[in-house]
C-alpha atoms as a PDB file:
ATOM      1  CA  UNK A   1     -15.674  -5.527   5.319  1.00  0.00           C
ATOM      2  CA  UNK A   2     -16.512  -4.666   2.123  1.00  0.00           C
ATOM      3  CA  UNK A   3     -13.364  -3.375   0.767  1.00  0.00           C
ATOM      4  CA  UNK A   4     -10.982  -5.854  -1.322  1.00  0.00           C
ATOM      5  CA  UNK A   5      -7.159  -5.016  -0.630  1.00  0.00           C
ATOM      6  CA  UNK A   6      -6.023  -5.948  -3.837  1.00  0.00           C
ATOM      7  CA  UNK A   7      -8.567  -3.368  -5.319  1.00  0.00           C
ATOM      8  CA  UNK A   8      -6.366  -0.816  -3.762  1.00  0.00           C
ATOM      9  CA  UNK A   9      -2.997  -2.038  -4.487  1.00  0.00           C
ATOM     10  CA  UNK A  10      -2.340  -4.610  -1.225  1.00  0.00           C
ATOM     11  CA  UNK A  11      -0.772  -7.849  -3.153  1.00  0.00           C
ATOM     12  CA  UNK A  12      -2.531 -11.007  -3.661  1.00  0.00           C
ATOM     13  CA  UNK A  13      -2.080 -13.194  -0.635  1.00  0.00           C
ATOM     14  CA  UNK A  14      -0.744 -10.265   1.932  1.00  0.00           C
ATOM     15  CA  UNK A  15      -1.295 -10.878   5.438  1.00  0.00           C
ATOM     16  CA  UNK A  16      -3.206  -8.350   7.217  1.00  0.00           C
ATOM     17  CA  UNK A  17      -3.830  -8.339  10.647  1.00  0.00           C
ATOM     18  CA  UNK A  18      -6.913  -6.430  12.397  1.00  0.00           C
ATOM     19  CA  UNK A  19      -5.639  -4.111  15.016  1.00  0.00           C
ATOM     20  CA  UNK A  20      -9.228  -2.440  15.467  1.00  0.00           C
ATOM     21  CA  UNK A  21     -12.178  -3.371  13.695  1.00  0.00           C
ATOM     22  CA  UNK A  22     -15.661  -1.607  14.668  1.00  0.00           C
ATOM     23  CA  UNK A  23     -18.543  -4.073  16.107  1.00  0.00           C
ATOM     24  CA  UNK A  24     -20.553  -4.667  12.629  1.00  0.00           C
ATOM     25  CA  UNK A  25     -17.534  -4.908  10.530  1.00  0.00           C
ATOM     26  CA  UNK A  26     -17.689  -1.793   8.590  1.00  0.00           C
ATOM     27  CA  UNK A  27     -14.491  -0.413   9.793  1.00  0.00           C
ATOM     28  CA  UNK A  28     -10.857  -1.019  10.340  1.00  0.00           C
ATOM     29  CA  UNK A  29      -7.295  -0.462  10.592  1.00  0.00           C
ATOM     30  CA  UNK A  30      -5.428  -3.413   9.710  1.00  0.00           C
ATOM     31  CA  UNK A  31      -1.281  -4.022  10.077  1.00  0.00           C
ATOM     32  CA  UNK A  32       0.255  -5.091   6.543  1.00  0.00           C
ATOM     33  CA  UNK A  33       2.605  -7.548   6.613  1.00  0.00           C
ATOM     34  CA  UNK A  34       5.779  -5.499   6.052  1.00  0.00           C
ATOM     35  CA  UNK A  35       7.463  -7.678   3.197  1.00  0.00           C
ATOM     36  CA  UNK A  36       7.782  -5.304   0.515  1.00  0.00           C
ATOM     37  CA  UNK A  37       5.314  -2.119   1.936  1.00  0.00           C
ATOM     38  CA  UNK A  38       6.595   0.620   3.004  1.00  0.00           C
ATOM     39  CA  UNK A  39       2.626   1.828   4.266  1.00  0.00           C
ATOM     40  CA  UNK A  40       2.168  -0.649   7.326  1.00  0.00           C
ATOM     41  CA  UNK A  41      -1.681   0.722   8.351  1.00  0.00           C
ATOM     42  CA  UNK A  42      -4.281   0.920   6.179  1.00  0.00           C
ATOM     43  CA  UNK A  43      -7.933   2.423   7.401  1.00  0.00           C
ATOM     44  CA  UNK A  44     -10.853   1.262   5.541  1.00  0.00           C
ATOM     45  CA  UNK A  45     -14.391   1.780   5.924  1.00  0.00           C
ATOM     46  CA  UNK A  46     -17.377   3.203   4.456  1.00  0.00           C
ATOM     47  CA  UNK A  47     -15.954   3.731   1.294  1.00  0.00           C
ATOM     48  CA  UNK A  48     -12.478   5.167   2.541  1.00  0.00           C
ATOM     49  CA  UNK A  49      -9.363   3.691   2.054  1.00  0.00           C
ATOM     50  CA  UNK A  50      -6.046   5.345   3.192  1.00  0.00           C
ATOM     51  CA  UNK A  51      -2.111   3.421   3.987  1.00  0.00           C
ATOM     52  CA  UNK A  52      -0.016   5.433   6.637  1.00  0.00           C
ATOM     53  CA  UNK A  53       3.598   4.107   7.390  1.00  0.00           C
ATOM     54  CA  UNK A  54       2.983   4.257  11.238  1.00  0.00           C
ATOM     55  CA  UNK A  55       0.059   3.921  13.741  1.00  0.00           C
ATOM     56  CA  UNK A  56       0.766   7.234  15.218  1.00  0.00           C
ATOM     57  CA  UNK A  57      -0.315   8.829  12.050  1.00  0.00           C
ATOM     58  CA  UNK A  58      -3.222   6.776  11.966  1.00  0.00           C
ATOM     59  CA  UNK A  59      -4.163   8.015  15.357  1.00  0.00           C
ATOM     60  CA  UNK A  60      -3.236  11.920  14.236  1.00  0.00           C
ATOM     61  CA  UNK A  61      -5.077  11.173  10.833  1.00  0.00           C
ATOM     62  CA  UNK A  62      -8.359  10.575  13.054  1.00  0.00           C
ATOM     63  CA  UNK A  63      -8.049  13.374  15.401  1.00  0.00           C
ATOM     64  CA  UNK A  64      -7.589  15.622  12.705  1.00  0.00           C
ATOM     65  CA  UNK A  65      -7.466  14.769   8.783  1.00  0.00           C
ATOM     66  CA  UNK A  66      -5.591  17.805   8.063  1.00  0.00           C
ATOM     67  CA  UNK A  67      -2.448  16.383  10.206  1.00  0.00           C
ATOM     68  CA  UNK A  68      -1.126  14.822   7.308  1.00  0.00           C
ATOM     69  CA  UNK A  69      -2.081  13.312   4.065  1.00  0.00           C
ATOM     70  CA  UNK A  70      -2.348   9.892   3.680  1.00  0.00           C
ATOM     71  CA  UNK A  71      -1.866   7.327   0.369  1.00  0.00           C
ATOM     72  CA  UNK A  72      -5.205   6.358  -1.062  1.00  0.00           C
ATOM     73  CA  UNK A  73      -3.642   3.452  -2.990  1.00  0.00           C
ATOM     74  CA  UNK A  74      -0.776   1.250  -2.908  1.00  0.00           C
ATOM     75  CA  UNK A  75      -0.722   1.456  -6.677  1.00  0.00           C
ATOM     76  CA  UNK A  76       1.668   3.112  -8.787  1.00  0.00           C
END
């Protein structure tokens, strides 16, 4: 993975946990660890980065990226 979570706005030391990560690495969803984020998924991978608060919008994100509209950054 070549993204770095802090680069996006995931705090310094945040647990993330891979709930589906593609065979060479270059993709994933990951679980935040919930203290203090409301976004709980965040999709990364080949250059994209979006946080959704639930995995069913992941899913709905990746049948069709018009279903809703995702955080790019955890930033302010």
């Amino acid at each position: 993975m070549d993204s770095d979570p802090e680069d996006v706005g995931v705090a310094p030391g945040t647990s993330l946990f891979p709930v589906a990560v593609n065979e060479d690495g270059s993709q994933g969803v990951f679980l935040i660890d919930p203290a203090g984020a409301e976004e709980r998924f965040w999709l990364t991978g080949e250059g994209d980065s979006f946080f959704f608060r639930d995995f069913a919008d992941v899913l709905g994100f990746l049948a069709d990226a018009g279903s809703c509209e995702p955080r790019e950054s955890l930033l302010a």
